[in-house]
Protein backbone atom coordinates (compact mmCIF):
# COMPACT_ATOMS: atom_id res chain seq x y z
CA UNK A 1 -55.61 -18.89 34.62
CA UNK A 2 -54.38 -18.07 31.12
CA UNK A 3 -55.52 -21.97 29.74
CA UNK A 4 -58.71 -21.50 27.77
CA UNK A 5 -60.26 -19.15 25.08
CA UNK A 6 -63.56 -17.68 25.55
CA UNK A 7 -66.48 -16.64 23.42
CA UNK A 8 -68.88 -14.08 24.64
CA UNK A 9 -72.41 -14.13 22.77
CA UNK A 10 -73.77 -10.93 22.66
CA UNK A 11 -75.60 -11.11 19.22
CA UNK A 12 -79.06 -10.60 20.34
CA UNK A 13 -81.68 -7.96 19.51
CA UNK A 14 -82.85 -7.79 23.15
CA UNK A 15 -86.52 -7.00 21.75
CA UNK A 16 -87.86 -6.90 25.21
CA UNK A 17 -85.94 -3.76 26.35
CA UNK A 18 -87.85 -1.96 23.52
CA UNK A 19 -84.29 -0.32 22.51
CA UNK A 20 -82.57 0.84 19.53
CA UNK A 21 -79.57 0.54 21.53
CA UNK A 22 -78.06 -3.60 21.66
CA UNK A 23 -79.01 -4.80 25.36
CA UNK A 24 -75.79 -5.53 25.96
CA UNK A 25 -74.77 -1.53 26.08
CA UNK A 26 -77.39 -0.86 28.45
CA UNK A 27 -75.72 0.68 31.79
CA UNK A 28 -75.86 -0.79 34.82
CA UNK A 29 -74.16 1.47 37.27
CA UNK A 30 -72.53 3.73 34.71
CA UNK A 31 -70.98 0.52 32.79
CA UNK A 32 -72.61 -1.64 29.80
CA UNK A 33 -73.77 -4.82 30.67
CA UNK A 34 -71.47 -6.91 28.66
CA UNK A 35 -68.52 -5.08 30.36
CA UNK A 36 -69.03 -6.91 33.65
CA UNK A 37 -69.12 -10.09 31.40
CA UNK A 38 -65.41 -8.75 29.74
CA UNK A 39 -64.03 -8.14 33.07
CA UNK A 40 -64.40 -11.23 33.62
CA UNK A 41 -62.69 -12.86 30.83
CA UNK A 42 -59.92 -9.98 31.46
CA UNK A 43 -59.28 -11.08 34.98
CA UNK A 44 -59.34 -14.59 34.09
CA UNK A 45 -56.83 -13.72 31.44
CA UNK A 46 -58.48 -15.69 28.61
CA UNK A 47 -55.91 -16.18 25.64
CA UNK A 48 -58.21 -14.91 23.15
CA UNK A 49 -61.75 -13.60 23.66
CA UNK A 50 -64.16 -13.85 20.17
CA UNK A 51 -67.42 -11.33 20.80
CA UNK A 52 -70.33 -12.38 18.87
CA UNK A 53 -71.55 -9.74 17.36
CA UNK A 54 -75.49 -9.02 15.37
CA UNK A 55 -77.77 -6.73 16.12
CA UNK A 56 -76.28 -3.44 16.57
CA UNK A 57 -72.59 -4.95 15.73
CA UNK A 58 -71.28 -1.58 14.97
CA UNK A 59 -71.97 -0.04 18.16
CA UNK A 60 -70.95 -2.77 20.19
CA UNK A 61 -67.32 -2.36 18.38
CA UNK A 62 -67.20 0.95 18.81
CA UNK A 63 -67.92 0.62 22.45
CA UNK A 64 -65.63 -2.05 23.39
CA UNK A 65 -62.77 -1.13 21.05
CA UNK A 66 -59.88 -3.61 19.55
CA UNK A 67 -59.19 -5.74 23.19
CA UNK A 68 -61.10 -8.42 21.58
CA UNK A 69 -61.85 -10.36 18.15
CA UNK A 70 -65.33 -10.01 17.02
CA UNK A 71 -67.23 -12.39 15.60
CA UNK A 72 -70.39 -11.25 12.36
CA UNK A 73 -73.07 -13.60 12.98
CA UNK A 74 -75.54 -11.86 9.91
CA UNK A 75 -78.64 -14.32 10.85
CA UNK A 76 -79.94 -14.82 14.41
CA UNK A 77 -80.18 -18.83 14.43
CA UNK A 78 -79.31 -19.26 17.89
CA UNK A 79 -76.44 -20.19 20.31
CA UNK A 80 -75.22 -22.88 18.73
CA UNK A 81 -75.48 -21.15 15.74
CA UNK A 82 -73.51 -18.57 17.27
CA UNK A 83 -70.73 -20.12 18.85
CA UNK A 84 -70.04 -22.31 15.63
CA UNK A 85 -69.64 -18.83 14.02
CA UNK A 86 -65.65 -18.86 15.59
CA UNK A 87 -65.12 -22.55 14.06
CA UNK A 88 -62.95 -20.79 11.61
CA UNK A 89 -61.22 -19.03 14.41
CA UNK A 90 -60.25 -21.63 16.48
CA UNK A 91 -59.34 -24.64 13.93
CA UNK A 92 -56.04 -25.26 14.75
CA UNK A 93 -56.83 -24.65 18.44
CA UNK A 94 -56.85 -27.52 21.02
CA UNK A 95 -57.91 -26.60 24.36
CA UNK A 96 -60.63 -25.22 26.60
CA UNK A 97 -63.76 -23.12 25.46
CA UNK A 98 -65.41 -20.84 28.06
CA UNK A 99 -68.52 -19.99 26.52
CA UNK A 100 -70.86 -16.93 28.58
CA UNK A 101 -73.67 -14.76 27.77
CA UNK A 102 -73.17 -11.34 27.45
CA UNK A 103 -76.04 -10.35 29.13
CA UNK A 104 -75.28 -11.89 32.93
CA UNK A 105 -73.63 -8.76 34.72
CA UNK A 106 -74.20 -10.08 38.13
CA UNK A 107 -72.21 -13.29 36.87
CA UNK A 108 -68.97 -13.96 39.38
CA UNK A 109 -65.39 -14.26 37.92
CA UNK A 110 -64.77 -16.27 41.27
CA UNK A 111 -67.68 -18.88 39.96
CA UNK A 112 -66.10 -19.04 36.51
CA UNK A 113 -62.78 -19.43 37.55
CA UNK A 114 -64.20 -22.65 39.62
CA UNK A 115 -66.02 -24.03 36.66
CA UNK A 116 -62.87 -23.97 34.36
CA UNK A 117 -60.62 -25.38 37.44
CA UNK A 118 -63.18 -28.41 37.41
CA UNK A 119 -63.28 -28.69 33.89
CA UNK A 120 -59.68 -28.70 33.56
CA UNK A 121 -59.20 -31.36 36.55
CA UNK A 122 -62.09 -33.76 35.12
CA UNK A 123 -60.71 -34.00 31.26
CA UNK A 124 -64.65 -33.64 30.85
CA UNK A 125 -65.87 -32.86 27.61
CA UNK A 126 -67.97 -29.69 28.29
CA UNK A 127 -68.72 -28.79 32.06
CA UNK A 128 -72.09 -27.21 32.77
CA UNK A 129 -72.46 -23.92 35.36
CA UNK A 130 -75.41 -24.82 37.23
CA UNK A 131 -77.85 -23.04 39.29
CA UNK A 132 -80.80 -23.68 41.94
CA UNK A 133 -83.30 -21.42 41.96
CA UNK A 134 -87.03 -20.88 43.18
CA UNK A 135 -88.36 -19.71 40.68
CA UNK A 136 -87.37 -20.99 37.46
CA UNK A 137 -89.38 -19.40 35.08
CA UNK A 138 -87.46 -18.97 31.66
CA UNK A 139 -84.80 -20.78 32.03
CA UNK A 140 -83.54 -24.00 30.91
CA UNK A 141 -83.89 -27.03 33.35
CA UNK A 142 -80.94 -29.70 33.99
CA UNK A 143 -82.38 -33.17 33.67
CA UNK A 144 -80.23 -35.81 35.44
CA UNK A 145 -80.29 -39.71 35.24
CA UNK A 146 -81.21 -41.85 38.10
CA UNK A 147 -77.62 -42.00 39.54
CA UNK A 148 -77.43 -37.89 39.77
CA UNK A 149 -75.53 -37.48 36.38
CA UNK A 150 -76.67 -34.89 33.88
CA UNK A 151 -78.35 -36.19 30.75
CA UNK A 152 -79.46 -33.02 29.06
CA UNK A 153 -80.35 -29.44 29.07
CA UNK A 154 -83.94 -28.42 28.51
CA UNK A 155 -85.32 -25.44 27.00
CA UNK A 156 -88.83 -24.29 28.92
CA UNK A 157 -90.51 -24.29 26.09
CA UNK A 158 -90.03 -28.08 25.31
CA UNK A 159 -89.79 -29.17 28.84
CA UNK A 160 -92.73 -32.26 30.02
CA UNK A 161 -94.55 -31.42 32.91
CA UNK A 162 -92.32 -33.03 35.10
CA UNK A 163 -89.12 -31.42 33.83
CA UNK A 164 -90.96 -27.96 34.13
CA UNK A 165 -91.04 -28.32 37.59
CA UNK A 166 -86.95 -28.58 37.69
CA UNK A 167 -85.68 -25.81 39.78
CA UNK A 168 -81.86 -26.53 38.78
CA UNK A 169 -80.94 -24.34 35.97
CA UNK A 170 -78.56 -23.93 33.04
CA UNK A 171 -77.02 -20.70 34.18
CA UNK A 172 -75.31 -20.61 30.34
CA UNK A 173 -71.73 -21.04 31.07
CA UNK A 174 -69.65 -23.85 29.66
CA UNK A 175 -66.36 -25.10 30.07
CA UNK A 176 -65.74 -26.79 26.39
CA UNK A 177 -63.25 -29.39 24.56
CA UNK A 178 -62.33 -27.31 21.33
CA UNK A 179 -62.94 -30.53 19.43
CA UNK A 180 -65.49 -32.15 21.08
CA UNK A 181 -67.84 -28.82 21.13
CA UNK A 182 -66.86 -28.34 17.18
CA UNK A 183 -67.77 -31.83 16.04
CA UNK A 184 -71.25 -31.73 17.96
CA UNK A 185 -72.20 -28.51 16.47
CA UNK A 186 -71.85 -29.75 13.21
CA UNK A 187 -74.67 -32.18 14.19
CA UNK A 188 -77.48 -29.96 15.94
CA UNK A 189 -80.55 -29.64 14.36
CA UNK A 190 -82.80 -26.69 13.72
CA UNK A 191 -85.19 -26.49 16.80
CA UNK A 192 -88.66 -26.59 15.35
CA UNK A 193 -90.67 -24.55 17.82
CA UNK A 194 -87.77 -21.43 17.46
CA UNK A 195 -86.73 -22.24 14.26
CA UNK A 196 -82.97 -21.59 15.89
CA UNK A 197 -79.91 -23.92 16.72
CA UNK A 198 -79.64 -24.59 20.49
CA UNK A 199 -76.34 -24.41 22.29
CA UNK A 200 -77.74 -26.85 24.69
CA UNK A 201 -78.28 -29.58 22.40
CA UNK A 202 -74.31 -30.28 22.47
CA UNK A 203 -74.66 -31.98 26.06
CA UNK A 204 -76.85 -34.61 24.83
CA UNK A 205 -74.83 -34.84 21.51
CA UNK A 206 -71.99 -35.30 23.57
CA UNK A 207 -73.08 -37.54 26.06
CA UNK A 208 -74.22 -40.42 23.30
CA UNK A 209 -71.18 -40.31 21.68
CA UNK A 210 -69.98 -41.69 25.10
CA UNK A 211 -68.05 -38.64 26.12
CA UNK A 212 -67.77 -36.88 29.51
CA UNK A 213 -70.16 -34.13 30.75
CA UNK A 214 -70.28 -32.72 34.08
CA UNK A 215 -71.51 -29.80 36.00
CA UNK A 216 -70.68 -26.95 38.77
CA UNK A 217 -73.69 -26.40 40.63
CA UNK A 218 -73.00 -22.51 42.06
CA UNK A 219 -74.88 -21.21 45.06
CA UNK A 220 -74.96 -18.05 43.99
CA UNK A 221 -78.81 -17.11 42.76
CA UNK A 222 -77.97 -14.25 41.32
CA UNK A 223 -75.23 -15.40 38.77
CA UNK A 224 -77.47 -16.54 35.68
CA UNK A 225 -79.70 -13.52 36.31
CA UNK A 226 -79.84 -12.25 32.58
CA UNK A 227 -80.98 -8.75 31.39
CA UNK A 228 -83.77 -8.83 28.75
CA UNK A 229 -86.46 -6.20 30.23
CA UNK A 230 -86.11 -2.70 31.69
CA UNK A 231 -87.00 -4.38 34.76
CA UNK A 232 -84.51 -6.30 35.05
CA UNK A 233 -81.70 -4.00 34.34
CA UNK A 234 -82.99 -2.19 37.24
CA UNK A 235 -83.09 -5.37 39.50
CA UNK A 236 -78.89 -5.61 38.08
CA UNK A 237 -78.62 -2.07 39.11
CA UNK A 238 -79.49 -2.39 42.57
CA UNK A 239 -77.84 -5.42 42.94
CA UNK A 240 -74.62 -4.19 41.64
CA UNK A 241 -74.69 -1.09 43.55
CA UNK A 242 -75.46 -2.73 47.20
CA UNK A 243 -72.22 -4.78 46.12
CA UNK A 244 -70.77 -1.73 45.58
CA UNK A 245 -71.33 0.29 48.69
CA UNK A 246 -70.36 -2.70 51.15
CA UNK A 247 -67.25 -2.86 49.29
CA UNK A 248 -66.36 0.89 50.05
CA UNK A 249 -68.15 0.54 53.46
CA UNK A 250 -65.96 -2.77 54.39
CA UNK A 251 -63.17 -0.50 53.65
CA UNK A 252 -63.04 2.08 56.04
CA UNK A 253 -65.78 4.32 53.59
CA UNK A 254 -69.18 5.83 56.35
CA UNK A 255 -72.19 5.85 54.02
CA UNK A 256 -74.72 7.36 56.08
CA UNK A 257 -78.23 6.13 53.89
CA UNK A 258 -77.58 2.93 51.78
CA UNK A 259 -80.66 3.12 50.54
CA UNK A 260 -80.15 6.97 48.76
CA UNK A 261 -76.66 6.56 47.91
CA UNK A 262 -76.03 5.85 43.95
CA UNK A 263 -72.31 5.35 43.80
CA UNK A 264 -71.57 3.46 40.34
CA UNK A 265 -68.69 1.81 38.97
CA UNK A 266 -65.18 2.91 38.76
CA UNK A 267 -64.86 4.90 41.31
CA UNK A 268 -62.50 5.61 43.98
CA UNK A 269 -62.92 6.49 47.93
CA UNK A 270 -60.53 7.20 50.48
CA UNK A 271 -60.21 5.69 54.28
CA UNK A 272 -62.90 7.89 56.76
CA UNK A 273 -65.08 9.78 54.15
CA UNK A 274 -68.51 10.23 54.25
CA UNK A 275 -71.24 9.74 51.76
CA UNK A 276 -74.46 11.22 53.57
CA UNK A 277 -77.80 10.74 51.55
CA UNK A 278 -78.95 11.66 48.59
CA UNK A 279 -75.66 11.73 47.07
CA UNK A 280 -74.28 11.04 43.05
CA UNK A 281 -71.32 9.55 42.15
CA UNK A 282 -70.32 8.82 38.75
CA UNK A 283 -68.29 6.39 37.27
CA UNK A 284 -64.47 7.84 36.73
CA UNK A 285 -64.53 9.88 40.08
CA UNK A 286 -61.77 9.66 42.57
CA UNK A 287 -62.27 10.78 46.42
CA UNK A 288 -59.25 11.10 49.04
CA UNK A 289 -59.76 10.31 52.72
CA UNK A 290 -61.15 12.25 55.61
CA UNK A 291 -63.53 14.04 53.35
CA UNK A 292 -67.26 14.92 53.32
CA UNK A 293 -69.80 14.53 50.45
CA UNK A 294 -73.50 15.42 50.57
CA UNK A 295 -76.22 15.13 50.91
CA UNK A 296 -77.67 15.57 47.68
CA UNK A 297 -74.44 16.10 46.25
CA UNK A 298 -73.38 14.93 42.35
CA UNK A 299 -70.07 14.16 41.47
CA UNK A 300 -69.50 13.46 37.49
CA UNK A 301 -67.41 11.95 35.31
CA UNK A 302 -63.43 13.59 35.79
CA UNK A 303 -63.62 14.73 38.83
CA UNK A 304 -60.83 14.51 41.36
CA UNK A 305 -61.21 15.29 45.48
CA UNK A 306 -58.18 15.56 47.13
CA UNK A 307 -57.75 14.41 50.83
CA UNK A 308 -60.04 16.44 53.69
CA UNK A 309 -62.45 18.48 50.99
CA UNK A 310 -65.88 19.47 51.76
CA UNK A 311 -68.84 19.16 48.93
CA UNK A 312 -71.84 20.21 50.67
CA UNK A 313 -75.95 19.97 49.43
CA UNK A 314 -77.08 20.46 46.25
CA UNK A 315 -72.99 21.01 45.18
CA UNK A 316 -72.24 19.56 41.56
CA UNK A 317 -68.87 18.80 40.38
CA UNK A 318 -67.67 17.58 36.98
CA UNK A 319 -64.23 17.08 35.04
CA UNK A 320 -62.66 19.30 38.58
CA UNK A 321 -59.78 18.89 40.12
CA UNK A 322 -60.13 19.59 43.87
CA UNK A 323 -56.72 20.64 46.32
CA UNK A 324 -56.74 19.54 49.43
CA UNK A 325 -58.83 21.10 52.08
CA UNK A 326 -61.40 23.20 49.39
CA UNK A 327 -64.66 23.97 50.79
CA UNK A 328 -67.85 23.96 48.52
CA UNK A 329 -70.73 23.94 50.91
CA UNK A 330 -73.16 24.15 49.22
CA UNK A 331 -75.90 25.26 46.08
CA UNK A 332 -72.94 25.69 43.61
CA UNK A 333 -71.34 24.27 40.14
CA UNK A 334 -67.98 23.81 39.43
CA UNK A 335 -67.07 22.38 35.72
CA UNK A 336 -63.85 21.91 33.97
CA UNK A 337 -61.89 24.25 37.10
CA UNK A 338 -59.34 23.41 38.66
CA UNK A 339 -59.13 24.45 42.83
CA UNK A 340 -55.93 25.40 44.68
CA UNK A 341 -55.27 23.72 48.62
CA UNK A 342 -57.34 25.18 50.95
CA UNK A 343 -59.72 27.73 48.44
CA UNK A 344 -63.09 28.50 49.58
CA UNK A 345 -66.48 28.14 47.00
CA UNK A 346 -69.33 30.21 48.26
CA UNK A 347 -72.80 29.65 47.91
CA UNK A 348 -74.37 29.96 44.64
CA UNK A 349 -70.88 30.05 42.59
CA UNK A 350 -70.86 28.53 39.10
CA UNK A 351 -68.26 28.26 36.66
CA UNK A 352 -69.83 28.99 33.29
CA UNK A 353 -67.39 26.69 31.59
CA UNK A 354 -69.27 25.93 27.96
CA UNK A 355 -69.52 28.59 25.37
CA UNK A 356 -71.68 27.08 23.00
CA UNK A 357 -68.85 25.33 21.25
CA UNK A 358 -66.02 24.68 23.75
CA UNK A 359 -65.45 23.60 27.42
CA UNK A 360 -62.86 26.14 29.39
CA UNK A 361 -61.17 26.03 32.18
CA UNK A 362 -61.45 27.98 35.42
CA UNK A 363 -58.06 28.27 37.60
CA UNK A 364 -58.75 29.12 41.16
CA UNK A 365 -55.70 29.33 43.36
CA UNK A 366 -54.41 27.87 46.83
CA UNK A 367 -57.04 29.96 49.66
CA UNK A 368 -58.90 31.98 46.94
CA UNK A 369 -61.78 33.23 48.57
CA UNK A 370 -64.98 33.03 46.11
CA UNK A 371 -67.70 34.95 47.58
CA UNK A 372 -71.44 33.78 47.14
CA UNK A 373 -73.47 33.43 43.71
CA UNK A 374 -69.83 34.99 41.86
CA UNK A 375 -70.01 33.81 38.47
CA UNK A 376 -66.77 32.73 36.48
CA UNK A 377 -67.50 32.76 32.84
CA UNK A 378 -64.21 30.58 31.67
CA UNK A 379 -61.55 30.68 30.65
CA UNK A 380 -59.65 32.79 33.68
CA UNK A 381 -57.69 32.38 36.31
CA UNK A 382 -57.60 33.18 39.70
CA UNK A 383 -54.66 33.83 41.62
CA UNK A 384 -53.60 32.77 45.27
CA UNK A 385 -55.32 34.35 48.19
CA UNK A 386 -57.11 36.24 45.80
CA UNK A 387 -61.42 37.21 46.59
CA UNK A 388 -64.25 37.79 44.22
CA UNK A 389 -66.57 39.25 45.70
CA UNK A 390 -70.31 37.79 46.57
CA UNK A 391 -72.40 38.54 43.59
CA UNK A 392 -69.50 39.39 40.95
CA UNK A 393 -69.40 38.37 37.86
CA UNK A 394 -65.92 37.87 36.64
CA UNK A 395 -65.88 38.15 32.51
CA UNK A 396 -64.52 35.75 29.79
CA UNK A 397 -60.52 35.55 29.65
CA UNK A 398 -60.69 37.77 32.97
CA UNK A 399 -57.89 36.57 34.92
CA UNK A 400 -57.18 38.22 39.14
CA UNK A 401 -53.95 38.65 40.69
CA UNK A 402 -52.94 36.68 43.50
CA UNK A 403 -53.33 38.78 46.68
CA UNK A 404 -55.92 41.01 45.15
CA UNK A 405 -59.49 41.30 45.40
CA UNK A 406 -62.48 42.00 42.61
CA UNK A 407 -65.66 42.72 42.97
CA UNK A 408 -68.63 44.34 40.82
CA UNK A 409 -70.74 43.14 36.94
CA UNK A 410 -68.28 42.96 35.57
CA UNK A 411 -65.63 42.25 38.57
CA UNK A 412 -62.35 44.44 38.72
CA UNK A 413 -60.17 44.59 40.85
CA UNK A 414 -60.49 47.20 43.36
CA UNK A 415 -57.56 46.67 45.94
CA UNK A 416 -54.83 44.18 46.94
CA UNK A 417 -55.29 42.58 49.90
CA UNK A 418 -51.85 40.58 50.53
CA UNK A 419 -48.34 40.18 49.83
């Protein structure tokens, strides 16, 4: 559905999180918020996507790099304001406008895609994503004519009485004319209660200059759910992440305690593993199948399980690469390493991977045998089949033998044990 162009505002100072950080970077599940709200756009495979960019506009570029065409809007006058900021953008263009917020990360690219089919097949002007919900509060309310039609969008704050109790709302989506929405802008007026331009006011600019407006009502509650509080990024959260666990539990994934499983985004799990409780995974993490994580397990950033592992309770695991078959039961840290088929982590085993100024890497070969609380101060490696003994500390740039055990503070080897 490569047919439309689509601006993304995400301008706003978010005041209301109480953040030095722009809302729109906030994480929900180990992403930003306005990432769900580029995937979208991505998927969709929008022909050019403009990011309106204010508060914070640095650190929104640097966080969603060059993929899209940002937008400076230097004063925060409002949405229409906003959008009329990528006039200069999109003169010579002549087709659709998909304008979203970039604060809606619970919004569905399955929903969008319907609103811009139905714009598309109506030749409306602008099409309006529409909502019912039961609670209304803060949102603006669809008013329609007698025969059902919309006749405008209106802002809580200067709804009557009547249109305040309105439970259909604008969910701020828009399927938009390029020339139609341009022209109107040019004719909103400054909203005197906010003292901002209101995207809203195109509708009814559009609808007395005789022009076609219609709507997609979605049933989804949850899609114009906006972040704007520390509340409700935590009301995104666990939304996103019960979406997230039925996905992997639909297919084939046993997760043993919804409720104390935090699994976030970007990440990958095999056919017939387990999650039991208590368990951490981080964004960037790829699991094979048949294997078994938890409880209380954490999984970080990097890290890579192979088919049929074990990470056991109160095991941490970050930026590892794990062989098939490795054991790490339990009470033990493994950082930067990578772990041969088949090796064994004791109890209590760290790798001390950071110096102070650098990250190193541990090398633990196919059925090494790592006895409990051994410490590995990287860089070293250890060879196949080899053992450290339970206790040892084996010193920086230290490297064992395959076949050959060490043991001792500091570990040497002491005998070989294979061929």
């Amino acid at each position: 559905m490569s047919n439309f162009k689509a601006i993304i505002l995400a301008a706003g100072k978010g005041t209301r999180m109480k953040s030095e950080i722009p809302k729109v970077l906030h994480k929900v599940c180990g992403r930003s918020v306005l990432s769900y709200v580029l995937d979208i756009t991505k998927v969709l495979r929008s022909l050019t996507t403009y990011v309106v960019v204010g508060h914070g506009s640095q650190k929104v570029k640097d966080a969603v790099g060059n993929s899209v065409t940002f937008v400076q809007q230097d004063q925060l006058l409002g949405t229409a304001d906003a959008v009329n900021r990528c006039a200069p953008y999109l003169k010579n263009y002549q087709g659709t406008i998909l304008v979203l917020c970039g604060d809606t990360p619970l919004l569905s690219k399955d929903i969008v895609a319907a609103l811009v089919k139905q714009h598309h097949r109506s030749k409306a002007a602008a099409t309006v994503l529409t909502g019912i919900i039961d609670n209304p509060q803060g949102y603006g309310r669809i008013v329609r004519d007698d025969k059902g039609a919309i006749k405008a969008i209106r802002e809580q704050n200067d709804a009557s009485v009547d249109e305040d109790k309105i439970k259909e709302i604008n969910v701020g989506v828009y399927g938009f004319d390029s020339k139609a929405l341009f022209g109107a802008l040019k004719k909103v007026k400054l909203n005197p209660g906010k003292k901002e331009f209101y995207l809203t006011d195109v509708i009814e600019l559009l609808l007395a200059q005789g022009k076609k407006v219609g709507t997609y009502t979605t049933q989804d509650a949850t899609a114009a759910f906006g972040v704007n509080t520390r509340e409700d990024l935590a009301q995104a959260q666990a939304i996103i992440r019960q979406r997230i666990l039925s996905k992997y539990m639909l297919s084939g994934v046993t997760v043993i305690d919804p409720l104390t499983t935090f699994i976030e985004a970007g990440v990958v799990i095999g056919q017939d593993t387990t999650i039991h409780p208590m368990t951490v995974i981080h964004t960037d993490v790829r699991i094979g199948k048949n294997c078994s994580i938890g409880p209380m397990a954490r999984l970080r950033p990097g890290t890579r399980v192979s088919d049929g592992v074990e990470i056991g309770n109160f095991a941490e695991v970050s930026r590892t690469s794990l062989g098939p078959g490795v054991m790490q039961k339990h009470f033990s840290f493994l950082g930067d390493a990578v772990v041969g088929q088949g090796a064994n982590i004791g109890a209590g085993v760290v790798t001390a991977n950071y110096d102070g100024v650098n990250k190193n890497k541990t090398f633990i070969g196919p059925q090494a045998f790592i006895g409990s609380d051994a410490i590995l101060v990287a860089p070293n490696k250890i060879g196949a089949k080899a053992i450290i003994g339970a206790g040892s500390v084996l010193p920086k740039g230290k490297n064992i033998p395959a076949g050959t055990m060490a043991l001792g503070v500091p570990a040497r080897i002491i005998k070989r044990i294979g061929k």
